[in-house]
C-alpha atoms as a PDB file:
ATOM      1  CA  UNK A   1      41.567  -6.837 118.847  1.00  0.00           C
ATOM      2  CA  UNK A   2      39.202  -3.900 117.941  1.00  0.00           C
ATOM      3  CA  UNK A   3      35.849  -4.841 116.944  1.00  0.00           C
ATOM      4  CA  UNK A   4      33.085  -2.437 115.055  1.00  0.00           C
ATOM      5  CA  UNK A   5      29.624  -3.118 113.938  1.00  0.00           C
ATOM      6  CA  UNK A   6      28.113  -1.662 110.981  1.00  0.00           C
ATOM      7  CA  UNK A   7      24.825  -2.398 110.315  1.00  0.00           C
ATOM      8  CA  UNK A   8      22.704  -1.600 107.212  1.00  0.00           C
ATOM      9  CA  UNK A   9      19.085  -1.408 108.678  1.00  0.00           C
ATOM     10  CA  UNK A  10      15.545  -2.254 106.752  1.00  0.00           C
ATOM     11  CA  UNK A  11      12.236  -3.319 108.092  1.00  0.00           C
ATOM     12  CA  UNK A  12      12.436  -6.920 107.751  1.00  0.00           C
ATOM     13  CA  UNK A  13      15.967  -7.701 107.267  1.00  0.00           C
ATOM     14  CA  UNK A  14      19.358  -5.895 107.591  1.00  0.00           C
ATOM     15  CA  UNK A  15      22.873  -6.506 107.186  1.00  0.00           C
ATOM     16  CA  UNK A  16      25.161  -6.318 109.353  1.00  0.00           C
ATOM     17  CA  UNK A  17      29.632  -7.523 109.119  1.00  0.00           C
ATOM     18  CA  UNK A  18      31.685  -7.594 112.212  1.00  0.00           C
ATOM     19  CA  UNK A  19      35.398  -5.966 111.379  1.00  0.00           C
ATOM     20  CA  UNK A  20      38.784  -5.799 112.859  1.00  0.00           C
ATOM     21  CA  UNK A  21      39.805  -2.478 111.902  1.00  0.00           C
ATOM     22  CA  UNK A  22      43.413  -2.691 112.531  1.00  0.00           C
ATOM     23  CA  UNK A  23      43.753  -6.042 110.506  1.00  0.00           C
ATOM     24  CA  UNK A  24      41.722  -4.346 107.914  1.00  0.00           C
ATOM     25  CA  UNK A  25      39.444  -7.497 108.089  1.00  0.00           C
ATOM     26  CA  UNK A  26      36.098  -8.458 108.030  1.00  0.00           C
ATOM     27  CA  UNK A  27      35.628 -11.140 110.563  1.00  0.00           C
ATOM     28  CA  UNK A  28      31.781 -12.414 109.796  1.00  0.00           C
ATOM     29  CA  UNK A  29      29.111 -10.878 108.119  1.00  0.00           C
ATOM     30  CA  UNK A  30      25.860 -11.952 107.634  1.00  0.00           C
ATOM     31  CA  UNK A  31      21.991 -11.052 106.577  1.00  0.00           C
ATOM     32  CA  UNK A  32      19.510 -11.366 108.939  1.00  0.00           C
ATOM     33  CA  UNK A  33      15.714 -11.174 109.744  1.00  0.00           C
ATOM     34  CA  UNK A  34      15.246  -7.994 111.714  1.00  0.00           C
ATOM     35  CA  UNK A  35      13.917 -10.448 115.085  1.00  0.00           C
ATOM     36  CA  UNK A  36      17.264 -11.865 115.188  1.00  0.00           C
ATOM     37  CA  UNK A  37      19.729  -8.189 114.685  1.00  0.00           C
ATOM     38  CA  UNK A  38      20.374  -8.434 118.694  1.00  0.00           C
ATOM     39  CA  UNK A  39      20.720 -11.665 119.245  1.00  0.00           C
ATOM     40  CA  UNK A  40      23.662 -11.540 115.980  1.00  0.00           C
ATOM     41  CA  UNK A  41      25.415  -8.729 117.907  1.00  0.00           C
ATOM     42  CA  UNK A  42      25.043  -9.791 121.229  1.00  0.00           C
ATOM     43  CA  UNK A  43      26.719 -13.394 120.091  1.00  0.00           C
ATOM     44  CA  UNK A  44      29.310 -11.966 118.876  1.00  0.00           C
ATOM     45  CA  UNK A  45      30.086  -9.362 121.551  1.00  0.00           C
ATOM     46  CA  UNK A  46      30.175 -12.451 124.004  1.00  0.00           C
ATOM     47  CA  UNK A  47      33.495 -13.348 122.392  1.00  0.00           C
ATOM     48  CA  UNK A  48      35.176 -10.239 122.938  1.00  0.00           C
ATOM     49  CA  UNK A  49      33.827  -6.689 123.662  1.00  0.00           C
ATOM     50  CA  UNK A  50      32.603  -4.736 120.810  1.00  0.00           C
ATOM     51  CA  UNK A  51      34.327  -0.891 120.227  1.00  0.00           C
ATOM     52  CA  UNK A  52      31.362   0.857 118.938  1.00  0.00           C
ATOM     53  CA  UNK A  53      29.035   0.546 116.074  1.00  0.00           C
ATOM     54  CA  UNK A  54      28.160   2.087 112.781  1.00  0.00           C
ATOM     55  CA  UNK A  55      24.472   2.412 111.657  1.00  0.00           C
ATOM     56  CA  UNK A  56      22.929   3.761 108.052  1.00  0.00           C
ATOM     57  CA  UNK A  57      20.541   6.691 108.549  1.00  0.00           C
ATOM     58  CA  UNK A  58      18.111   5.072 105.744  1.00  0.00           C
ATOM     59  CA  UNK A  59      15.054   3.121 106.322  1.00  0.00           C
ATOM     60  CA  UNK A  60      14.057   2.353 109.866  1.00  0.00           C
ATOM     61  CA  UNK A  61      17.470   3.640 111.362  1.00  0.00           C
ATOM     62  CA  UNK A  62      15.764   5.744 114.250  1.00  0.00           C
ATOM     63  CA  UNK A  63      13.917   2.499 115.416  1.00  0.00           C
ATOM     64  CA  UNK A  64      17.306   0.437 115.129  1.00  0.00           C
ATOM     65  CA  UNK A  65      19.204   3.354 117.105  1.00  0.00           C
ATOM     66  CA  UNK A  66      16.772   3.101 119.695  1.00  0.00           C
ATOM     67  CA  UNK A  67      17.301  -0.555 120.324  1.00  0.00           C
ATOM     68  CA  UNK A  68      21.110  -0.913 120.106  1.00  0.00           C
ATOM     69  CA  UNK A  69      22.383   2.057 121.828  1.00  0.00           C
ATOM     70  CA  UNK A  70      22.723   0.363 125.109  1.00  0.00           C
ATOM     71  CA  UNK A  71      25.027  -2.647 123.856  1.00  0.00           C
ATOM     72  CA  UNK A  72      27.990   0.099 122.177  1.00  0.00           C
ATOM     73  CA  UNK A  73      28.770   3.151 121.420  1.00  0.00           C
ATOM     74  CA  UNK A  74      26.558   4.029 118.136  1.00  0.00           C
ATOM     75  CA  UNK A  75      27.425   6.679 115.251  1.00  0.00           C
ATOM     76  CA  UNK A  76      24.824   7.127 112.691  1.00  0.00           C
ATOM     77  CA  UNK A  77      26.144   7.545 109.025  1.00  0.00           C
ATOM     78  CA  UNK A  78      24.964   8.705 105.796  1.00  0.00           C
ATOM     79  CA  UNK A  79      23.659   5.538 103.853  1.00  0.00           C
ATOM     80  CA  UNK A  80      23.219   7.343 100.422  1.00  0.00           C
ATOM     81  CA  UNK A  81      24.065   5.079  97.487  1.00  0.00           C
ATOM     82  CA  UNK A  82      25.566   2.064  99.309  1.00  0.00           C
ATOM     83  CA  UNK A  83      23.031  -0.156  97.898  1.00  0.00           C
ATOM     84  CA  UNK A  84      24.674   0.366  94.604  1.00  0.00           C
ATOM     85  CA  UNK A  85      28.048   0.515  95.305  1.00  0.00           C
ATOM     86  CA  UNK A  86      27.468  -2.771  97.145  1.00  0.00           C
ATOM     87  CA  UNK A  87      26.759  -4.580  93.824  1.00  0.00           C
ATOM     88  CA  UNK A  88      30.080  -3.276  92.646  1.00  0.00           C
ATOM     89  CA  UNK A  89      32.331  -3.740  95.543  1.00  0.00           C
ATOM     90  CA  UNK A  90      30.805  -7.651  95.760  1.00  0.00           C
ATOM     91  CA  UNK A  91      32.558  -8.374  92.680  1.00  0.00           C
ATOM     92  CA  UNK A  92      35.645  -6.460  93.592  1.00  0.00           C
ATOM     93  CA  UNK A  93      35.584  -9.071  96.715  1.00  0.00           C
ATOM     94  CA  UNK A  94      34.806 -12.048  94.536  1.00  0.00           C
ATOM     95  CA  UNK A  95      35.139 -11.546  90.739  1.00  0.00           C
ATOM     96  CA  UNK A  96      33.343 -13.719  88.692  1.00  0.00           C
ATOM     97  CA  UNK A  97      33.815 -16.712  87.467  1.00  0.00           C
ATOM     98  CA  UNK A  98      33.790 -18.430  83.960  1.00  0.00           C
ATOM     99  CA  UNK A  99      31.480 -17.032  81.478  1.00  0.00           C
ATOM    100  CA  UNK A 100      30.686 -14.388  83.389  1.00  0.00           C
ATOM    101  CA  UNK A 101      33.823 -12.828  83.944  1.00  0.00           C
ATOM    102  CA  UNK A 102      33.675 -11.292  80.318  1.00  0.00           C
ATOM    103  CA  UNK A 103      30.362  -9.363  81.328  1.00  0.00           C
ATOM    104  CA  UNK A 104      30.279  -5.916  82.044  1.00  0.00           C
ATOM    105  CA  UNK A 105      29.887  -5.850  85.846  1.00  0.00           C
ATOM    106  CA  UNK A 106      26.685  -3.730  85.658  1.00  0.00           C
ATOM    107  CA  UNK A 107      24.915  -6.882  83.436  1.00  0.00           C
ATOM    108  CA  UNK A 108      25.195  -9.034  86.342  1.00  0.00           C
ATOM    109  CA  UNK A 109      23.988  -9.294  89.187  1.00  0.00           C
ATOM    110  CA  UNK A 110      25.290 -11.023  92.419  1.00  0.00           C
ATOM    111  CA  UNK A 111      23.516 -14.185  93.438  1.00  0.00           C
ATOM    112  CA  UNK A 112      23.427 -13.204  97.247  1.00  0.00           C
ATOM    113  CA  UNK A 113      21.596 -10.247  99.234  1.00  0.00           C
ATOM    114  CA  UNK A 114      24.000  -7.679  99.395  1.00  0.00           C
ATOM    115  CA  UNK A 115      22.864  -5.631 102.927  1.00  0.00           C
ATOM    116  CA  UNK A 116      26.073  -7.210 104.614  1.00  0.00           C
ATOM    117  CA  UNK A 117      28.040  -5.999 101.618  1.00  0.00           C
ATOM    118  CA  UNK A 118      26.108  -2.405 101.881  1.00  0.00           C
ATOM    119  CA  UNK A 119      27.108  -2.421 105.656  1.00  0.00           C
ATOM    120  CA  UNK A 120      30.770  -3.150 105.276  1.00  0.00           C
ATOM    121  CA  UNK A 121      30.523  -0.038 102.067  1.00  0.00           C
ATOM    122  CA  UNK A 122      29.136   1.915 105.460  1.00  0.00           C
ATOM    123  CA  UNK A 123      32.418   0.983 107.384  1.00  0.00           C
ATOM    124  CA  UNK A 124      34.806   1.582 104.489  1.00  0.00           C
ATOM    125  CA  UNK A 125      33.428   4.633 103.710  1.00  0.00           C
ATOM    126  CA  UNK A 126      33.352   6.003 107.799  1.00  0.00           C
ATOM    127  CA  UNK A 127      36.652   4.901 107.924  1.00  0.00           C
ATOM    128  CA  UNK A 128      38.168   5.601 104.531  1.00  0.00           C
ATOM    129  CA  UNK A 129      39.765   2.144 104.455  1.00  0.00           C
ATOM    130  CA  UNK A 130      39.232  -0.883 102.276  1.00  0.00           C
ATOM    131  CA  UNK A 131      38.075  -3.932 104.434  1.00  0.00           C
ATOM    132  CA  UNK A 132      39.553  -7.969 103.406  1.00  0.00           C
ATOM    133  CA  UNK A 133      36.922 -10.649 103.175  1.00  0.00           C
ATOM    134  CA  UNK A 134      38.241 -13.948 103.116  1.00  0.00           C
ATOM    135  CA  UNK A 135      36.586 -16.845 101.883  1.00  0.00           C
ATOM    136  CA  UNK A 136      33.148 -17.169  99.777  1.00  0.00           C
ATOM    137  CA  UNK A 137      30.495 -15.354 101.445  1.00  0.00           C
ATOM    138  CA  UNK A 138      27.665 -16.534 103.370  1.00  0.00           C
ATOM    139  CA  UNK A 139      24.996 -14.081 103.004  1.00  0.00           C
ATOM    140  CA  UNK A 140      21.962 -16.889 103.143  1.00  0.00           C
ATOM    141  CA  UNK A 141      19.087 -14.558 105.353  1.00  0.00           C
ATOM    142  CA  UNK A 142      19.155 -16.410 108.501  1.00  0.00           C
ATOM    143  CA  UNK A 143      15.914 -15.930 110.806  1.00  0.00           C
END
């Protein structure tokens, strides 16, 4: 199994979604203070070996290079816009519900962070593929 990292950096927090390329899946994906980025990636690279690793060139992205360039290979990519497109491509992973399924998708926001959904828009967009997320997501910060 192929394994990438794409992480969208920031100064406190950042997100960050672990993928299976050739499954076109995302396997976890999570928010995170910025104390406990290594710790996520070196968890899940004890399970199996990671193929490389995406990073945004936006806020903080030198400092975050620095640190992470010993664990797996590292490309930096243009993080331009992914902020927004992460609001939209939330819904397109889980649509509404209810009510709110009858509002224009720019009148609502999602109820989560989206910097794990901003890092998988990072992947999709390196790799010009769509990614699967199964299940609800879990984007609580975690310290």
């Amino acid at each position: 199994m192929t394994k990438l990292v794409a992480i969208d950096p920031g100064r406190s927090k950042c997100g960050l979604v672990l993928a299976d390329p050739n499954a076109g899946a995302v396997l976890d994906g999570k928010v995170v203070a910025a104390a406990a980025v290594i710790d996520l990636i070196n968890s899940w690279q004890s399970q199996a070996p990671l193929e490389g690793m995406l990073i945004g060139n936006g806020t903080s992205s030198d400092y975050w290079q620095n640190l992470l360039s010993h664990i797996a290979p590292l490309q930096v990519v243009e993080e331009r816009g992914t902020t927004l497109r992460a609001r939209h491509r939330y819904w397109e992973l889980w649509p509404p519900k209810s009510w709110r399924r009858w509002l224009p998708r720019g009148m609502i926001l999602p109820p989560h962070d989206l910097d794990a959904v901003a890092a998988l828009v990072l992947l999709e967009d390196h790799l010009q593929q769509q990614f699967d997320w199964p299940g609800p997501p879990n984007f609580r910060t975690e310290p």
